[in-house]
PDB file of N, CA and C in Angstrom:
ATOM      1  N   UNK A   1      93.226 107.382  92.046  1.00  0.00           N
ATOM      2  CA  UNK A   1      92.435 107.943  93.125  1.00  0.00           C
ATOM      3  C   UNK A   1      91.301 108.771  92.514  1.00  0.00           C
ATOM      4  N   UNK A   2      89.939 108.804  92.910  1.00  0.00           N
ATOM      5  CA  UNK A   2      88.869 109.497  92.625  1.00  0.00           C
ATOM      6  C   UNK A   2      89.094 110.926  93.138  1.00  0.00           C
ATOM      7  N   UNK A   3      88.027 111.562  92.294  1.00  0.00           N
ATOM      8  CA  UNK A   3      88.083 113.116  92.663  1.00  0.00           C
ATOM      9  C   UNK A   3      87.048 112.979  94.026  1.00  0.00           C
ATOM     10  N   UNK A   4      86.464 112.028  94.680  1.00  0.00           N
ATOM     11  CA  UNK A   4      86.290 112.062  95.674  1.00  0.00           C
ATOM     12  C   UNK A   4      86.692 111.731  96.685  1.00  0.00           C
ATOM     13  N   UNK A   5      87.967 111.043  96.837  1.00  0.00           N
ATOM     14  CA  UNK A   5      89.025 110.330  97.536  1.00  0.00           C
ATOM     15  C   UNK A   5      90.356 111.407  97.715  1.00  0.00           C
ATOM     16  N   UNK A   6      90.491 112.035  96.943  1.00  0.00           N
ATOM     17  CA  UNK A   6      91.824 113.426  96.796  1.00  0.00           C
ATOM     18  C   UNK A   6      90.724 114.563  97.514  1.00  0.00           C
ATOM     19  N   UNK A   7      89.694 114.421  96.975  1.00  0.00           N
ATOM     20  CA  UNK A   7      89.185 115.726  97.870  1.00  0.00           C
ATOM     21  C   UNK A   7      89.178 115.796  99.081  1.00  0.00           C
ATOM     22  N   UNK A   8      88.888 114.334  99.560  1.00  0.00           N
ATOM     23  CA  UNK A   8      88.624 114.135 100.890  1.00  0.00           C
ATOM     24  C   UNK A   8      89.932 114.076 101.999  1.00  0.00           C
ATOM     25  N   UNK A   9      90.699 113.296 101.210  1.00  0.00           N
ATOM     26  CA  UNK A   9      92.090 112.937 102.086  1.00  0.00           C
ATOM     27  C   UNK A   9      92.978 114.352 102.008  1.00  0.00           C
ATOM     28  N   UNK A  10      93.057 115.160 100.765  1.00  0.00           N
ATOM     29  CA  UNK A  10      93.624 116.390 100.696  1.00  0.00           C
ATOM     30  C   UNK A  10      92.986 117.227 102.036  1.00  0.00           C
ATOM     31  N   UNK A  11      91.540 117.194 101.899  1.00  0.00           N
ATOM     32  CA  UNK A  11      90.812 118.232 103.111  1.00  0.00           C
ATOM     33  C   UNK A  11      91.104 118.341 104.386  1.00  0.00           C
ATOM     34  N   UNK A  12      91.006 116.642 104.694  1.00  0.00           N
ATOM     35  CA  UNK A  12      91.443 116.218 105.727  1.00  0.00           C
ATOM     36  C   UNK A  12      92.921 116.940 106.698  1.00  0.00           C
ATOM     37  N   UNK A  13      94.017 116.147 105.479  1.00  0.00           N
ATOM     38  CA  UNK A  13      95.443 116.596 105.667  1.00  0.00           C
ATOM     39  C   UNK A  13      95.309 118.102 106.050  1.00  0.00           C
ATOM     40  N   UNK A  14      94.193 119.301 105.377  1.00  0.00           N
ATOM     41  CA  UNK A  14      94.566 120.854 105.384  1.00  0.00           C
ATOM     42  C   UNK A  14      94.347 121.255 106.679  1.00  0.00           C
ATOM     43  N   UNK A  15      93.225 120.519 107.159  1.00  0.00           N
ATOM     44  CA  UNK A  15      92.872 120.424 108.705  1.00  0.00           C
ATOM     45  C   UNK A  15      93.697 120.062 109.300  1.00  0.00           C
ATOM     46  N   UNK A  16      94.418 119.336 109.243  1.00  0.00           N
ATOM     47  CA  UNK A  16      95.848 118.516 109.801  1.00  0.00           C
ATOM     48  C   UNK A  16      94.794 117.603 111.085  1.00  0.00           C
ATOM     49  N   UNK A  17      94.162 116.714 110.548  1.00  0.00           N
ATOM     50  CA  UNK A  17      93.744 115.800 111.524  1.00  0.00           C
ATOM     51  C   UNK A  17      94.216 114.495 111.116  1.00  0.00           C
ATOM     52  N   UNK A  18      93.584 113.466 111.741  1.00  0.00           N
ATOM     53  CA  UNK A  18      94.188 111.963 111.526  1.00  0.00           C
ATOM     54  C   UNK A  18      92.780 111.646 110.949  1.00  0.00           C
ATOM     55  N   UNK A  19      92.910 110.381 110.244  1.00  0.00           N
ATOM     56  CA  UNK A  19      91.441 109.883 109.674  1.00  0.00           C
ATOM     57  C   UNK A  19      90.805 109.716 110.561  1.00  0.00           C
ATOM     58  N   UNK A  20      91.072 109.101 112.003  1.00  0.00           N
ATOM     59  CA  UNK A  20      90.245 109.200 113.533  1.00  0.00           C
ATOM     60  C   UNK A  20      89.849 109.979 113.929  1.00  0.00           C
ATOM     61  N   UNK A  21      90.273 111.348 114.194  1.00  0.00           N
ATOM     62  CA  UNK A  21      89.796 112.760 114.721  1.00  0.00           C
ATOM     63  C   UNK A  21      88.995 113.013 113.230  1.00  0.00           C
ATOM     64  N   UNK A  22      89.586 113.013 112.077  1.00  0.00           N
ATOM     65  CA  UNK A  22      88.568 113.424 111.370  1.00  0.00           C
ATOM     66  C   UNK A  22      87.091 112.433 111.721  1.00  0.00           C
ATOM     67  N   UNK A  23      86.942 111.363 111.452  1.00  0.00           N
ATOM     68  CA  UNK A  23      85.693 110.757 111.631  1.00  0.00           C
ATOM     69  C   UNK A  23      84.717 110.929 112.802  1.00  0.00           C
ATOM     70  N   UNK A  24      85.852 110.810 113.833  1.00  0.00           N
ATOM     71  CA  UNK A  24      84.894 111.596 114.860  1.00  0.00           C
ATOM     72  C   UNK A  24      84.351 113.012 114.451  1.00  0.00           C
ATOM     73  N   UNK A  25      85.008 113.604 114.535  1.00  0.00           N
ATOM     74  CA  UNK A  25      84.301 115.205 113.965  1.00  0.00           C
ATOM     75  C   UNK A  25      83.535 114.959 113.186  1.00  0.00           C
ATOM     76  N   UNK A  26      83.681 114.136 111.671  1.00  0.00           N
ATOM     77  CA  UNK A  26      82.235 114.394 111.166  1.00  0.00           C
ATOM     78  C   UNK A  26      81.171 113.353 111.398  1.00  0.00           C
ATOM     79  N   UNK A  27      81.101 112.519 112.679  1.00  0.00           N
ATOM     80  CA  UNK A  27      80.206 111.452 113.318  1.00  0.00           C
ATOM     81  C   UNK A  27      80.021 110.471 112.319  1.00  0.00           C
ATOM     82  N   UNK A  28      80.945 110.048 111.852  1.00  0.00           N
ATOM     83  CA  UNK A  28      81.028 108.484 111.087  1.00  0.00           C
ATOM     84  C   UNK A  28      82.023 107.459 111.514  1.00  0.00           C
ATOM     85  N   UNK A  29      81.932 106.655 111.152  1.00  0.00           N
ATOM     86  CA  UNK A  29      82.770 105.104 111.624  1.00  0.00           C
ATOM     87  C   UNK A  29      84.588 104.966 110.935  1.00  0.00           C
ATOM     88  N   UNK A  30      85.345 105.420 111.292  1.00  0.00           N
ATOM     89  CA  UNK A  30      86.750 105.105 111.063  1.00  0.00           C
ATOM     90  C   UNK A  30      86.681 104.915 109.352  1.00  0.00           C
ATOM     91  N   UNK A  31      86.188 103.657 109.703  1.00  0.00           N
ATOM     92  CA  UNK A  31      86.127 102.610 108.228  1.00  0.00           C
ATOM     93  C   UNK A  31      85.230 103.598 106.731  1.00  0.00           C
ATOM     94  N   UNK A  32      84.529 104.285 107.332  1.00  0.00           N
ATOM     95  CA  UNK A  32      83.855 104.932 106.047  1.00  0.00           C
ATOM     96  C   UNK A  32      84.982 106.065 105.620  1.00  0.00           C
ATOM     97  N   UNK A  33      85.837 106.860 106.522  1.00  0.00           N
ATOM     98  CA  UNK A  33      86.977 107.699 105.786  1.00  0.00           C
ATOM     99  C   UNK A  33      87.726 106.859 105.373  1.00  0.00           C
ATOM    100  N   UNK A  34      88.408 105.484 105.684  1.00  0.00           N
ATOM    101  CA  UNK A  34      89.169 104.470 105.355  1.00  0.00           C
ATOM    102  C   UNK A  34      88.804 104.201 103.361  1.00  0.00           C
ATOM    103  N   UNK A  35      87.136 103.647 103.681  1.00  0.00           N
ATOM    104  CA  UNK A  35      86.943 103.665 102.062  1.00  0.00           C
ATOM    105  C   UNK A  35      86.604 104.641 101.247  1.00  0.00           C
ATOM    106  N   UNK A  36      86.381 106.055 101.636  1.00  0.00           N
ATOM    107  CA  UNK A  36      86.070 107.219 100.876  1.00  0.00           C
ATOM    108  C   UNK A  36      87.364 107.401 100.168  1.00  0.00           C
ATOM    109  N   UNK A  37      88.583 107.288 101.152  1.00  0.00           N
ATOM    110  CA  UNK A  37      89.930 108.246 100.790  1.00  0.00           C
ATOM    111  C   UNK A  37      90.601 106.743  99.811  1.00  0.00           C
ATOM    112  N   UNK A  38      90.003 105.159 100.038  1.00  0.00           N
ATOM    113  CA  UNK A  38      90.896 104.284  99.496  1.00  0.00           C
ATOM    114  C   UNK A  38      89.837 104.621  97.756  1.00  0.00           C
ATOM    115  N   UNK A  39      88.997 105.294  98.039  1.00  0.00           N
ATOM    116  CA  UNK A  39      88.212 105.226  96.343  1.00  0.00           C
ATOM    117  C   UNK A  39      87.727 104.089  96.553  1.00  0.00           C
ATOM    118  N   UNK A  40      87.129 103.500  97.623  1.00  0.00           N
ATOM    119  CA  UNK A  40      85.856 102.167  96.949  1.00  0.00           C
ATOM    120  C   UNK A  40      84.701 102.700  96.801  1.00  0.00           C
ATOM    121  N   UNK A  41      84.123 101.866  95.638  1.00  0.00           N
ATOM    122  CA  UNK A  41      82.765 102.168  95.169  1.00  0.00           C
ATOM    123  C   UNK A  41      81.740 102.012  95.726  1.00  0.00           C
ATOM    124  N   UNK A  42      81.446 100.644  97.043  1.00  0.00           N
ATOM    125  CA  UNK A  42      80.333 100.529  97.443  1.00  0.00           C
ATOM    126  C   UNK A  42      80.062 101.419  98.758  1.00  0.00           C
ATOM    127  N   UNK A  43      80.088 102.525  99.155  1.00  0.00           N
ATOM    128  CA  UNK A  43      80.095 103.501 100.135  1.00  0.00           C
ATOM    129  C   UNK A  43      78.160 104.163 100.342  1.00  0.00           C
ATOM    130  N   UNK A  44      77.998 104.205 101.226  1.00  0.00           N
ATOM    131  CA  UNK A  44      76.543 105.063 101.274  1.00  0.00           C
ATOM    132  C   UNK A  44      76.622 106.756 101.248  1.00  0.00           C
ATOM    133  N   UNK A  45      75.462 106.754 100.279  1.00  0.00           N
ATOM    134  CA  UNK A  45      75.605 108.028  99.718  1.00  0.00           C
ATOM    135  C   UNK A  45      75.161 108.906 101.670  1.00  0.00           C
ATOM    136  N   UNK A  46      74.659 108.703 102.091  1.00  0.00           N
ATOM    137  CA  UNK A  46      74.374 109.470 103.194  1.00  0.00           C
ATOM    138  C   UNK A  46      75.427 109.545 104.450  1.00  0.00           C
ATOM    139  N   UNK A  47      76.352 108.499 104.148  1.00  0.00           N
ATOM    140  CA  UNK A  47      77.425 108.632 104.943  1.00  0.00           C
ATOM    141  C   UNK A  47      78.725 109.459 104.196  1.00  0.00           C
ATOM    142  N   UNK A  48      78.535 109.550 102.730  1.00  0.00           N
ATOM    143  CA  UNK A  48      79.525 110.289 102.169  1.00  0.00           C
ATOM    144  C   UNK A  48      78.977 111.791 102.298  1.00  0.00           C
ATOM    145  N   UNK A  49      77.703 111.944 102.285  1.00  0.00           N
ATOM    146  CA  UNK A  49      77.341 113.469 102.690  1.00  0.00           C
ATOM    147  C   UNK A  49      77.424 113.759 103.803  1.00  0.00           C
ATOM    148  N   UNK A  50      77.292 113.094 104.683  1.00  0.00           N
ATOM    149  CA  UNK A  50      77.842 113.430 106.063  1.00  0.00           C
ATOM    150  C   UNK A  50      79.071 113.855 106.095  1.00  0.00           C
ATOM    151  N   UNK A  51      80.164 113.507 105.559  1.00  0.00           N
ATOM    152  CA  UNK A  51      81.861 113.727 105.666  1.00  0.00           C
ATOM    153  C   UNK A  51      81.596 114.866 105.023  1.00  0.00           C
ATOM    154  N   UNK A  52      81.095 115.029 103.385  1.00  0.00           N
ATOM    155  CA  UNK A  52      81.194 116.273 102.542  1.00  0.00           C
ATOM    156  C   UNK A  52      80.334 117.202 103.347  1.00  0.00           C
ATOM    157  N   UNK A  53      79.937 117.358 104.194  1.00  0.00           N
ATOM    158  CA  UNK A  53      79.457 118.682 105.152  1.00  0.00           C
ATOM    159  C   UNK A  53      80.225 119.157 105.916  1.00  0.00           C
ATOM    160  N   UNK A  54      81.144 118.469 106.354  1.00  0.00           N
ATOM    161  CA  UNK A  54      82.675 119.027 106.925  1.00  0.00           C
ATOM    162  C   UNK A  54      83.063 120.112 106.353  1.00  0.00           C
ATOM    163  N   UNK A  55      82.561 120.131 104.957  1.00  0.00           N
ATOM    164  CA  UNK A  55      83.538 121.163 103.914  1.00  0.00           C
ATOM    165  C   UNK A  55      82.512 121.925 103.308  1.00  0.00           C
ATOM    166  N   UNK A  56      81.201 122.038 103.819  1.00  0.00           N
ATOM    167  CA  UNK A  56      79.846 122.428 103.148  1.00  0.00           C
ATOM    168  C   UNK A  56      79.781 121.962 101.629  1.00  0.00           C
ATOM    169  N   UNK A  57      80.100 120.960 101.256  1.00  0.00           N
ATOM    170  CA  UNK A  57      79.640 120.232  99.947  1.00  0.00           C
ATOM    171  C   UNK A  57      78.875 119.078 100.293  1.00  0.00           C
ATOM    172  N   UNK A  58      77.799 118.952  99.227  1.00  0.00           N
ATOM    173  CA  UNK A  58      77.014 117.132  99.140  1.00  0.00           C
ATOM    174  C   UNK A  58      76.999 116.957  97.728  1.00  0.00           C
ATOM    175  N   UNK A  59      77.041 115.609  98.095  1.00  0.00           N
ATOM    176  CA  UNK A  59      77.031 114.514  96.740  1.00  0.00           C
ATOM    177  C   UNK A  59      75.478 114.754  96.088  1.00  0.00           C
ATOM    178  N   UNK A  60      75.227 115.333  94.680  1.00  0.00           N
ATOM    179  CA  UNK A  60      74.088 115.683  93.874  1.00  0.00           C
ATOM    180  C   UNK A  60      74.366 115.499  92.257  1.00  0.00           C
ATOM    181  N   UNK A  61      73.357 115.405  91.990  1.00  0.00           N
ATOM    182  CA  UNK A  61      73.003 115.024  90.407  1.00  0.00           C
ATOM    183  C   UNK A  61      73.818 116.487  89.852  1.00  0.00           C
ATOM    184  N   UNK A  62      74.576 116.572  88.835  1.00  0.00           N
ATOM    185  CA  UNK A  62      75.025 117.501  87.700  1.00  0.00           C
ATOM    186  C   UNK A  62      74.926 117.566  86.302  1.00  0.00           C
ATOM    187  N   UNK A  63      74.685 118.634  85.970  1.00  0.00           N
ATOM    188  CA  UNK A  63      74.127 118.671  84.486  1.00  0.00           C
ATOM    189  C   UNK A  63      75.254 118.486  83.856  1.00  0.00           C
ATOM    190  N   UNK A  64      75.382 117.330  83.296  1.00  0.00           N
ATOM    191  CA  UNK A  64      76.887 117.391  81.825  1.00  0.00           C
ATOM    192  C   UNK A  64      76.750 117.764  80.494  1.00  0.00           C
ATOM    193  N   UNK A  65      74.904 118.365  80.301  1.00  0.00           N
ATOM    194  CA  UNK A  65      75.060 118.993  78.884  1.00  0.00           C
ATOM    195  C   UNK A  65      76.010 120.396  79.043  1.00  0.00           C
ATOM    196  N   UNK A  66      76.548 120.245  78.060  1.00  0.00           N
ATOM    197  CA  UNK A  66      76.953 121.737  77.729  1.00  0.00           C
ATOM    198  C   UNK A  66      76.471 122.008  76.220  1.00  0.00           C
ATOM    199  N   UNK A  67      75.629 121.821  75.858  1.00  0.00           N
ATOM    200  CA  UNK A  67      74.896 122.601  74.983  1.00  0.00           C
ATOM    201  C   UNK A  67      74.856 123.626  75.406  1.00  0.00           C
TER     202      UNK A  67
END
């Protein structure tokens, strides 16, 4: 499972909603929490920021130097 798939389905569960009430609440289609939480890769980045605003996070570029 992706660290974006545990984040999401964990969040979900803390809310104690169903993937349905969750999607409604964050105005997306069933099927896009279906493939966020199953970890598929081909997902739209603007529909995954839509869900990650539920939790005030979005999907953005990160610096991996650690220099």
């Amino acid at each position: 499972m992706s660290a974006l798939s545990y984040f999401v389905k964990e969040r979900r569960k803390q809310l104690n909603l169903t993937q349905e009430e969750f999607a409604e609440k964050a105005g997306v289609a069933l099927t896009v929490i279906r493939k966020i939480e199953q970890g598929k890769e081909n997902l739209s980045l603007s529909k995954v920021n839509q869900v990650l605003q539920m939790f005030g996070h979005v999907v953005g570029p990160i610096n991996n130097n650690h220099a």
